[in-house]
C-alpha atoms as a PDB file:
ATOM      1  CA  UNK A   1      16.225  59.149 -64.721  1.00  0.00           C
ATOM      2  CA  UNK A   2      18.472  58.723 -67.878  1.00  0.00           C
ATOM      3  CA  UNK A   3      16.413  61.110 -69.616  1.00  0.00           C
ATOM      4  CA  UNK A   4      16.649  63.944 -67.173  1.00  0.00           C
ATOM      5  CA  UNK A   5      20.713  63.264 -66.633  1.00  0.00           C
ATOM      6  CA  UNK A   6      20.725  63.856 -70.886  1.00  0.00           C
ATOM      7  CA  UNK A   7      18.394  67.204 -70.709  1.00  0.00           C
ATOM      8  CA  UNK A   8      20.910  67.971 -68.272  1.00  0.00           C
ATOM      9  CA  UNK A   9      23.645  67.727 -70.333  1.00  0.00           C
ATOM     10  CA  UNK A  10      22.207  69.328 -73.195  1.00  0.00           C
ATOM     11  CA  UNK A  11      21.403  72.385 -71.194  1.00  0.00           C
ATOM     12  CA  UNK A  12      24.922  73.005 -70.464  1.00  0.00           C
ATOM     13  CA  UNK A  13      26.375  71.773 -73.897  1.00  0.00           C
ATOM     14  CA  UNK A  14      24.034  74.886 -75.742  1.00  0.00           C
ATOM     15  CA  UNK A  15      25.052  77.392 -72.335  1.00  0.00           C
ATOM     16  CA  UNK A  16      29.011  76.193 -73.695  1.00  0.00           C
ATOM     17  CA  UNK A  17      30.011  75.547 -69.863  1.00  0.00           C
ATOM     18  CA  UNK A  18      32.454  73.171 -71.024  1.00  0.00           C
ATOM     19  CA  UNK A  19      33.985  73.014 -67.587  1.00  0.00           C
ATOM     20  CA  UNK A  20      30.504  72.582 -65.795  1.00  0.00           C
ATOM     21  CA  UNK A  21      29.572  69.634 -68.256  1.00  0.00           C
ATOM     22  CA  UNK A  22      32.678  67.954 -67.419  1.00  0.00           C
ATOM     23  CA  UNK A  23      32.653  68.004 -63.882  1.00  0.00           C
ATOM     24  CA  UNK A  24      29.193  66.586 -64.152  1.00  0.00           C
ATOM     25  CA  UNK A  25      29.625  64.256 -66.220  1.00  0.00           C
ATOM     26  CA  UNK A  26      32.253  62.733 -63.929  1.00  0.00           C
ATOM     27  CA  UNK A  27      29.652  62.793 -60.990  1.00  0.00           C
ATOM     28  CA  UNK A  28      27.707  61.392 -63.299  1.00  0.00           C
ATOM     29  CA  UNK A  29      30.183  58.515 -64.526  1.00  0.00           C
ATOM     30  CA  UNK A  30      30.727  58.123 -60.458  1.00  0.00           C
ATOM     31  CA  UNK A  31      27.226  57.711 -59.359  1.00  0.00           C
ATOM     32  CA  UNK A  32      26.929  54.770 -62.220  1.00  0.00           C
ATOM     33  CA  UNK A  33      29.686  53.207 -60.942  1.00  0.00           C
ATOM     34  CA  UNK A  34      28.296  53.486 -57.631  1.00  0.00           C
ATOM     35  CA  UNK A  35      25.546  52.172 -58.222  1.00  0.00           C
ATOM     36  CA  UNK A  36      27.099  49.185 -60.344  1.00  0.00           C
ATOM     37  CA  UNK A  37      29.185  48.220 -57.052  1.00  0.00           C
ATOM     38  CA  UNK A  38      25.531  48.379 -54.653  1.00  0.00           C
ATOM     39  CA  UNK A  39      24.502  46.130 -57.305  1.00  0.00           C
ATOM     40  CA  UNK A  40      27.324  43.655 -57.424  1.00  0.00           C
ATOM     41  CA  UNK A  41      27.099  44.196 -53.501  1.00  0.00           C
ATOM     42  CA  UNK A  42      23.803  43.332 -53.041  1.00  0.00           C
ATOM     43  CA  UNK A  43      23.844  40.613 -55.534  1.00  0.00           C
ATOM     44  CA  UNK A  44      26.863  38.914 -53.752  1.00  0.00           C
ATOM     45  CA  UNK A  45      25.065  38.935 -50.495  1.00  0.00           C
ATOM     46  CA  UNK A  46      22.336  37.426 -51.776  1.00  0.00           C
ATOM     47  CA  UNK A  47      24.107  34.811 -53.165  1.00  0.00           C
ATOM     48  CA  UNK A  48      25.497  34.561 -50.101  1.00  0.00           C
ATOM     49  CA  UNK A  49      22.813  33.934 -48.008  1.00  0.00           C
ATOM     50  CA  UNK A  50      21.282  31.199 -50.916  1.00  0.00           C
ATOM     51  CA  UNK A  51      24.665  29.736 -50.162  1.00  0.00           C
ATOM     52  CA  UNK A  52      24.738  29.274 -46.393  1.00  0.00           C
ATOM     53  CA  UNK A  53      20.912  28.308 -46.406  1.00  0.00           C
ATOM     54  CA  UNK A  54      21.691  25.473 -48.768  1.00  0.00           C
ATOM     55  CA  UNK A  55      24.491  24.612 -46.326  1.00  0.00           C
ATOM     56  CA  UNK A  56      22.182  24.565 -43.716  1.00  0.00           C
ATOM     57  CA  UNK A  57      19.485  22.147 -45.557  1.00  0.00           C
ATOM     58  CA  UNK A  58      22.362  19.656 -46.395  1.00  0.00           C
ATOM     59  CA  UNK A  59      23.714  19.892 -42.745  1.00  0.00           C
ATOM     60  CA  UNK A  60      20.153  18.667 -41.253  1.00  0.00           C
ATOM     61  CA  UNK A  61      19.622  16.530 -43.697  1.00  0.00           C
ATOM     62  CA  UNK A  62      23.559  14.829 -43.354  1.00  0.00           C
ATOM     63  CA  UNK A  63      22.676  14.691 -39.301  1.00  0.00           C
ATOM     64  CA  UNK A  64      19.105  12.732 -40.058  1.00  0.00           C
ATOM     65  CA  UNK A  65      21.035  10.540 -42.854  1.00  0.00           C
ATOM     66  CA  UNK A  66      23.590   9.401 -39.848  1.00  0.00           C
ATOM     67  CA  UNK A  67      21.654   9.638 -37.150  1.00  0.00           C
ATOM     68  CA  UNK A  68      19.540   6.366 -38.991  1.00  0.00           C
ATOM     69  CA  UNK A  69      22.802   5.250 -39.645  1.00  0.00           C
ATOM     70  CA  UNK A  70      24.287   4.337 -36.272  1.00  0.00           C
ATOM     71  CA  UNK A  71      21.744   2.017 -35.429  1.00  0.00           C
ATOM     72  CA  UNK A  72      22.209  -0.326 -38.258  1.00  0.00           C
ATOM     73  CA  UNK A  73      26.390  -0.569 -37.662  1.00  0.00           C
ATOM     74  CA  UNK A  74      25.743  -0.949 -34.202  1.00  0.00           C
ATOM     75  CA  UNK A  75      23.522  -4.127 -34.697  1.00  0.00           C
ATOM     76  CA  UNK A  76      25.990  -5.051 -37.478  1.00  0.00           C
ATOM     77  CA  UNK A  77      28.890  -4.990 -34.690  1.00  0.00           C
ATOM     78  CA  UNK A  78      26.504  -7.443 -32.429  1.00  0.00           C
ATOM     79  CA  UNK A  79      26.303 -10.230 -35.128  1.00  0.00           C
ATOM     80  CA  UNK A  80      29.578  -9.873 -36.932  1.00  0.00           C
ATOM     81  CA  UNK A  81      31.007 -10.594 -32.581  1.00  0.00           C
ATOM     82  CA  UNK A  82      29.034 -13.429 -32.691  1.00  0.00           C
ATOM     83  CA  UNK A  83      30.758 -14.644 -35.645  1.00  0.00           C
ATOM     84  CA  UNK A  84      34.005 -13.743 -34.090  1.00  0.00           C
ATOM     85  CA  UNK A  85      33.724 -15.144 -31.116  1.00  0.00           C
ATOM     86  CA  UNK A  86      32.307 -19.045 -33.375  1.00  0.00           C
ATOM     87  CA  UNK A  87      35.972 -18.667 -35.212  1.00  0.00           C
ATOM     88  CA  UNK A  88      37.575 -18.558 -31.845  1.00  0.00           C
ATOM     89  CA  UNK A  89      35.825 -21.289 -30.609  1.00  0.00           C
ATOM     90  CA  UNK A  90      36.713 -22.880 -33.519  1.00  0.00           C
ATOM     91  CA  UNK A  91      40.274 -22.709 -33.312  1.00  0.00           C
ATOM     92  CA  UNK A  92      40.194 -23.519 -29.345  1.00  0.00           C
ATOM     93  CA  UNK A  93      38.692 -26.553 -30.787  1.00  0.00           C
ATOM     94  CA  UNK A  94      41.049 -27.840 -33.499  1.00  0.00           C
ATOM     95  CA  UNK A  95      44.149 -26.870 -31.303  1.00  0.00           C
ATOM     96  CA  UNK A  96      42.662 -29.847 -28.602  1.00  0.00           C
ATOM     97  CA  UNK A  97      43.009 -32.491 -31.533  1.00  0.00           C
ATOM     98  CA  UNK A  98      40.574 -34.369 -29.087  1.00  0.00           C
ATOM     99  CA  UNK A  99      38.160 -36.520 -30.929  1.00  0.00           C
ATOM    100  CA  UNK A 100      35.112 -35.719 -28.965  1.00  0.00           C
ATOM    101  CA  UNK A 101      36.089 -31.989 -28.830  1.00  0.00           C
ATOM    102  CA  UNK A 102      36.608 -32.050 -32.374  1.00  0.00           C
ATOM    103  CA  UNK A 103      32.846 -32.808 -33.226  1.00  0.00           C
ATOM    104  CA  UNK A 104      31.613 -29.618 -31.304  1.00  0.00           C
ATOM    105  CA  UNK A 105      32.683 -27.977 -34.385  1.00  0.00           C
ATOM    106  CA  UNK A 106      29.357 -28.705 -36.332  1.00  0.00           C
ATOM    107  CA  UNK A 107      28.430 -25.926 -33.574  1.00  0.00           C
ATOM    108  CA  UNK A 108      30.928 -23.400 -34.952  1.00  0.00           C
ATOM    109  CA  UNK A 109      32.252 -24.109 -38.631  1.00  0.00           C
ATOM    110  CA  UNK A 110      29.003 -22.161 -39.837  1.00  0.00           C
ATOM    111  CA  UNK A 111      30.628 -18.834 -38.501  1.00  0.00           C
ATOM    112  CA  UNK A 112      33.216 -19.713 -41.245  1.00  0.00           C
ATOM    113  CA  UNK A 113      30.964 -19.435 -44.771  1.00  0.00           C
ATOM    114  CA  UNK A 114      29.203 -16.108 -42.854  1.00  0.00           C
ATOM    115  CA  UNK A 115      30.664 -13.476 -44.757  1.00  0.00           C
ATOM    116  CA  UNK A 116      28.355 -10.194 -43.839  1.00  0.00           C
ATOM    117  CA  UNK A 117      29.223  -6.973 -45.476  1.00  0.00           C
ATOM    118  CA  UNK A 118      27.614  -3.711 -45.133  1.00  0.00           C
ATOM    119  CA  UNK A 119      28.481  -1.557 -48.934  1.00  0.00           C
ATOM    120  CA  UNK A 120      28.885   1.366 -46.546  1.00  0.00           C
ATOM    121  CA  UNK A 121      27.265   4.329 -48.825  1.00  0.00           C
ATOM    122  CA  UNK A 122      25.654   7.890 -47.921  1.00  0.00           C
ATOM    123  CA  UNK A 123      23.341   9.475 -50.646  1.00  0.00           C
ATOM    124  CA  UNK A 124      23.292  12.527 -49.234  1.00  0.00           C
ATOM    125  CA  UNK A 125      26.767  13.070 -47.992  1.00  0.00           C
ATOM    126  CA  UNK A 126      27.974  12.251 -51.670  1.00  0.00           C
ATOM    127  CA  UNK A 127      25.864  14.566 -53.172  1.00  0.00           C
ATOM    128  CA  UNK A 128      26.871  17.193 -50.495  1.00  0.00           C
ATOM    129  CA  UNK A 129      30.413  16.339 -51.662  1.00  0.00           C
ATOM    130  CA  UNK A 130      29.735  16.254 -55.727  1.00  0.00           C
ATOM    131  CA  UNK A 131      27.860  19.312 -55.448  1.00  0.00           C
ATOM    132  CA  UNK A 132      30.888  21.403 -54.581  1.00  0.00           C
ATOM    133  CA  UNK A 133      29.572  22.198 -51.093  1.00  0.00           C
ATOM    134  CA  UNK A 134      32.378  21.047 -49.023  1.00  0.00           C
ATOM    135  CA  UNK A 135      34.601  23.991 -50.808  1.00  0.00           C
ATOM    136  CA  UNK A 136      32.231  26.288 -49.338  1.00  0.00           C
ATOM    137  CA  UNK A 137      32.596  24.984 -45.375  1.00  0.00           C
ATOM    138  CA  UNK A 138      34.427  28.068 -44.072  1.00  0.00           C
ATOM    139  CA  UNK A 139      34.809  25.908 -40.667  1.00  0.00           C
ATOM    140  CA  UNK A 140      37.828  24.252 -40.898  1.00  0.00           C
ATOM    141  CA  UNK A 141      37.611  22.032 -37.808  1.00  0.00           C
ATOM    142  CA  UNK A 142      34.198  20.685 -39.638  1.00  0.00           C
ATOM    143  CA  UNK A 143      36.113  20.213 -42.966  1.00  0.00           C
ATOM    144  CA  UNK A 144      38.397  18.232 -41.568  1.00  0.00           C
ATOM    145  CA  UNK A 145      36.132  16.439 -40.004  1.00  0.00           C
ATOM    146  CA  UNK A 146      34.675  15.567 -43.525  1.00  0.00           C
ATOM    147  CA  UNK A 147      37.712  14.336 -45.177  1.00  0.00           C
ATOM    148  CA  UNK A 148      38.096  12.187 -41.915  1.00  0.00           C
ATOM    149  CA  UNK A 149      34.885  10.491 -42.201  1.00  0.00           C
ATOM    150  CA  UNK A 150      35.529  10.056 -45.686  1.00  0.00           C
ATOM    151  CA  UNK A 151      38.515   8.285 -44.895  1.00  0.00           C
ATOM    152  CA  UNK A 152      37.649   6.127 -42.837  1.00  0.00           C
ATOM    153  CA  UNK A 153      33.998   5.157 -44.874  1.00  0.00           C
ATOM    154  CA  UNK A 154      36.942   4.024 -47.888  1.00  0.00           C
ATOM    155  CA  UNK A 155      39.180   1.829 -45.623  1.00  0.00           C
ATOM    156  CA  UNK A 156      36.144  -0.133 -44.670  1.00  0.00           C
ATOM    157  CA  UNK A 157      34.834  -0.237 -47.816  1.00  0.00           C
ATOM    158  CA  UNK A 158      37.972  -1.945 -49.078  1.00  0.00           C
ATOM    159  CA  UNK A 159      37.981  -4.413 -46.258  1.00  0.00           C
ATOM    160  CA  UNK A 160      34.475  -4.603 -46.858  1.00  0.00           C
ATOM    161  CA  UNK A 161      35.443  -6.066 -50.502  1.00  0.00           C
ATOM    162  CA  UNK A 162      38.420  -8.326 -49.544  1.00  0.00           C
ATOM    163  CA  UNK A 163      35.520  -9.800 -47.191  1.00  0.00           C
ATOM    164  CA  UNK A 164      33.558 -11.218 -49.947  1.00  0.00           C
ATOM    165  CA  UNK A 165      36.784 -11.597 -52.266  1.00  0.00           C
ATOM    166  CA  UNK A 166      37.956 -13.836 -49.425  1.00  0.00           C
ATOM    167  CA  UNK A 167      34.774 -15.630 -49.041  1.00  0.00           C
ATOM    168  CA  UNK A 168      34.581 -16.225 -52.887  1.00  0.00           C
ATOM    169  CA  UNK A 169      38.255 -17.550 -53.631  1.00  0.00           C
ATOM    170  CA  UNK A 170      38.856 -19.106 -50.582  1.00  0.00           C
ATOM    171  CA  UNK A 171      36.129 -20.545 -48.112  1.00  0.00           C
ATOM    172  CA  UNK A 172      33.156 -21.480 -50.300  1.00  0.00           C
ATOM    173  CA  UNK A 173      35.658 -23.223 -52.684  1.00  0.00           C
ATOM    174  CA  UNK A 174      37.936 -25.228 -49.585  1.00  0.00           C
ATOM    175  CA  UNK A 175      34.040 -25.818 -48.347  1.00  0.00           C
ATOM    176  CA  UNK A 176      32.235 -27.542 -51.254  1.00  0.00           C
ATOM    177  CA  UNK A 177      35.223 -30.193 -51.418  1.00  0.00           C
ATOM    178  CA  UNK A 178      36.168 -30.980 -47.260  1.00  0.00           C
ATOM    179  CA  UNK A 179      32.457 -31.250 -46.013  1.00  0.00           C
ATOM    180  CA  UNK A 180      28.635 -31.001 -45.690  1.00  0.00           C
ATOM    181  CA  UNK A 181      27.894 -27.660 -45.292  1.00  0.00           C
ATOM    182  CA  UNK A 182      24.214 -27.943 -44.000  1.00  0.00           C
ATOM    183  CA  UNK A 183      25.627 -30.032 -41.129  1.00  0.00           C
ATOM    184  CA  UNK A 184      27.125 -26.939 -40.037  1.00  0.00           C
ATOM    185  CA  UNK A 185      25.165 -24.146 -41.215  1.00  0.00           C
ATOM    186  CA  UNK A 186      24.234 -21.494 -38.232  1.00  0.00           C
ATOM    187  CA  UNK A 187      21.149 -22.202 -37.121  1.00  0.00           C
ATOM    188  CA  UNK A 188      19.711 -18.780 -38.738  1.00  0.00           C
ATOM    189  CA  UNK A 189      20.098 -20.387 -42.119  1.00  0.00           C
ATOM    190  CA  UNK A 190      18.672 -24.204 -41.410  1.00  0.00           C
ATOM    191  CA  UNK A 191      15.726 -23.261 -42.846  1.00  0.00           C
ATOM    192  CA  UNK A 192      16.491 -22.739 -46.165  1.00  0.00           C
ATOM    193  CA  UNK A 193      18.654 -25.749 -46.543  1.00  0.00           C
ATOM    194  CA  UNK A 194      17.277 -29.592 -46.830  1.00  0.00           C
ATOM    195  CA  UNK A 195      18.715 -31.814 -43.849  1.00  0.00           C
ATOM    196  CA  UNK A 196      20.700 -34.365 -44.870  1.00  0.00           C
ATOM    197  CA  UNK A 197      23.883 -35.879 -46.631  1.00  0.00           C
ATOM    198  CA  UNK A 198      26.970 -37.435 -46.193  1.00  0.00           C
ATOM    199  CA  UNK A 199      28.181 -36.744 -42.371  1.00  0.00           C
ATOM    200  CA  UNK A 200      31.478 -35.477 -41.326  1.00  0.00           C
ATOM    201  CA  UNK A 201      34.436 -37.132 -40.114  1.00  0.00           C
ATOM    202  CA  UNK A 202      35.301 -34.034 -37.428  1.00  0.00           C
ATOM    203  CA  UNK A 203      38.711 -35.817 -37.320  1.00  0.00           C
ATOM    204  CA  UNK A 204      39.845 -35.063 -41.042  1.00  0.00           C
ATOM    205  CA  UNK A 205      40.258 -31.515 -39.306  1.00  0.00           C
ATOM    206  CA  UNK A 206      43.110 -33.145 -37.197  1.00  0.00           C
ATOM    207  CA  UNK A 207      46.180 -31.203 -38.182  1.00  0.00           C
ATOM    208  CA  UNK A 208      44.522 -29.236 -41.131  1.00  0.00           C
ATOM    209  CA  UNK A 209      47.151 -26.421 -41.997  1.00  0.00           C
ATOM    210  CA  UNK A 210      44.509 -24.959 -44.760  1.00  0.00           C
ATOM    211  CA  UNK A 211      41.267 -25.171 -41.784  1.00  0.00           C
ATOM    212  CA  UNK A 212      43.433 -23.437 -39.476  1.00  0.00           C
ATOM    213  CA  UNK A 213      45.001 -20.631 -41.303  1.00  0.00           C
ATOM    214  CA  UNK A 214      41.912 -19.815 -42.825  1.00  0.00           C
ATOM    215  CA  UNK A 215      39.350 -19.497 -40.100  1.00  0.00           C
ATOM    216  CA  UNK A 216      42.653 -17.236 -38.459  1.00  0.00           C
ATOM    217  CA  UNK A 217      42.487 -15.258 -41.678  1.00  0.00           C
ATOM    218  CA  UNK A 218      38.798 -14.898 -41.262  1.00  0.00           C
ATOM    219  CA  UNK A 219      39.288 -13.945 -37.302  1.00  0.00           C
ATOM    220  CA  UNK A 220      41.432 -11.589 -38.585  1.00  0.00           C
ATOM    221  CA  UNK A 221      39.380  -9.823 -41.041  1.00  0.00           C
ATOM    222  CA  UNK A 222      36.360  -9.667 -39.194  1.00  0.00           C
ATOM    223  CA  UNK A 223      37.850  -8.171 -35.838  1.00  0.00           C
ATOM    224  CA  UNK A 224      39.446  -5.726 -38.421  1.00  0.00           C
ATOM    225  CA  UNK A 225      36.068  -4.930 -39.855  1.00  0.00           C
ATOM    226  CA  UNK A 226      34.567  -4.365 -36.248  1.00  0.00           C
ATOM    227  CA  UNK A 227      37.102  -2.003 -35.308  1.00  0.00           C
ATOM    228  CA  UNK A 228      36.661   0.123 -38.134  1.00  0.00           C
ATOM    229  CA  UNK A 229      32.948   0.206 -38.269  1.00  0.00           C
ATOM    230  CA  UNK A 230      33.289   1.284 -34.609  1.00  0.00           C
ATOM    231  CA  UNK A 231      35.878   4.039 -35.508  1.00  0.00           C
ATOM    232  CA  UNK A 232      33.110   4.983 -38.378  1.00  0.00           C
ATOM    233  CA  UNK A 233      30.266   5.241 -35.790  1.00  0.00           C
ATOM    234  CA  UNK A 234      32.675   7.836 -33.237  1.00  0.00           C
ATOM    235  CA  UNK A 235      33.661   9.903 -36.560  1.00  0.00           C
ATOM    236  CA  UNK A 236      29.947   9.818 -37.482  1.00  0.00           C
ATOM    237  CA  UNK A 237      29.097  11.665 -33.729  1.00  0.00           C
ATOM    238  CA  UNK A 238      32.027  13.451 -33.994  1.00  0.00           C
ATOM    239  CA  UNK A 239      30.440  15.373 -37.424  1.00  0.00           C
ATOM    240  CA  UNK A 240      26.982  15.373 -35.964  1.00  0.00           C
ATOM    241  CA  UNK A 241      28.340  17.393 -32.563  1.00  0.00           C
ATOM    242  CA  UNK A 242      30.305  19.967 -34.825  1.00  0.00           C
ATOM    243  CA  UNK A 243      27.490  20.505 -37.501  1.00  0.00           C
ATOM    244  CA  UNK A 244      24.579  20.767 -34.601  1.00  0.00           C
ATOM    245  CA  UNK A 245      26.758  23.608 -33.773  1.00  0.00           C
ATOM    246  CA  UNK A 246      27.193  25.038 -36.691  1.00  0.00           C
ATOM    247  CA  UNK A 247      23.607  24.868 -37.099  1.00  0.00           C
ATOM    248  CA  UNK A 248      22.687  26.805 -33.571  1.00  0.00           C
END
């Protein structure tokens, strides 16, 4: 093709139609540029549609990763009550200061030195996210939606950590010098301990400021905890109902 447009040119170059060549060489200089933008065009398109079906692959695959997901933080929100409603009995307990209502706490103190945590994390979400892709969402109610989640996955993260901080500085430490732990233990963890040791005086938690304040702490942080991994669950089927859609 670039061949014949030079015999072209050379034709009229030796006829000296000065005027001709020009205007043809314009069409000429058009029809490259032409074809430059079809290229561009075409090119941008296809990039484009690589684009969106990448979006598409990380949207199923984001739905499957939650979807397994909601199971496990619904059966976390079933044991973590359980060990909710132990620290209330607990403190229904001490606030009777009766002696033989005082001893149904080798029933309940184990709920105290439970400190589950879940290291919420989502592989493919945070790739999703470090890839770039969430620039790309042109949906800004799903956007949104992202940063929400994201949100709220950090918040219960951090309380997450103070659970274990709190555990570590506070209970294990207040435990190993007041009383015998396997006397108390949840039932769940008997067998891995060896019975035995020196028994507990149930009264010594007569009137115990530090007892009380910090099985309340622990109420406190673990109701927190199940609110949040139940606001986590709605925001995850909130993003799974928008990015179905996005997806029909």
């Amino acid at each position: 093709m670039l061949r014949f447009f030079r015999q072209i040119r050379k034709t009229l170059m030796e006829q000296n139609k000065v005027r001709t060549y020009l205007l043809y060489a314009i069409g000429e200089i058009a029809l490259v540029m032409i074809g430059i933008l079809l290229a561009l065009q075409v090119n941008n398109w296809n990039q484009n549609r690589i684009e969106q079906a990448q979006l598409q692959n990380y949207y199923e695959r984001i739905i499957e990763e939650i979807e397994t997901d909601i199971p496990v933080k619904q059966n976390f929100l079933v044991k973590n009550q359980q060990v909710i409603d132990l620290n209330k009995r607990t403190l229904n307990l001490l606030n009777s200061s009766d002696p033989d209502s005082l001893k149904q706490l080798r029933n309940t103190l184990g709920a105290l030195s439970t400190a589950w945590s879940l290291n919420i994390s989502y592989p493919v979400l945070n790739e999703f996210k470090n890839s770039g892709y969430l620039s790309k969402v042109q949906n800004t109610e799903l956007k949104q939606k992202f940063f929400e989640l994201n949100s709220v996955i950090e918040f219960t993260n951090s309380i997450d950590t103070y659970i274990v901080e709190q555990y570590l500085s506070t209970i294990e430490p207040y435990i190993i010098k007041s009383f015998n732990y396997q006397a108390v233990a949840l039932e769940r963890y008997q067998n891995l301990l060896i019975p035995g040791g020196p028994p507990i005086d149930y009264t010594q938690f007569n009137e115990d400021l530090e007892l009380w304040n910090m099985v309340s702490f622990k109420l406190e942080t673990a109701g927190l905890y199940n609110e949040y991994i139940q606001s986590l669950i709605d925001e995850q089927r909130s993003l799974i109902n928008i990015l179905e859609m996005e997806l029909e």
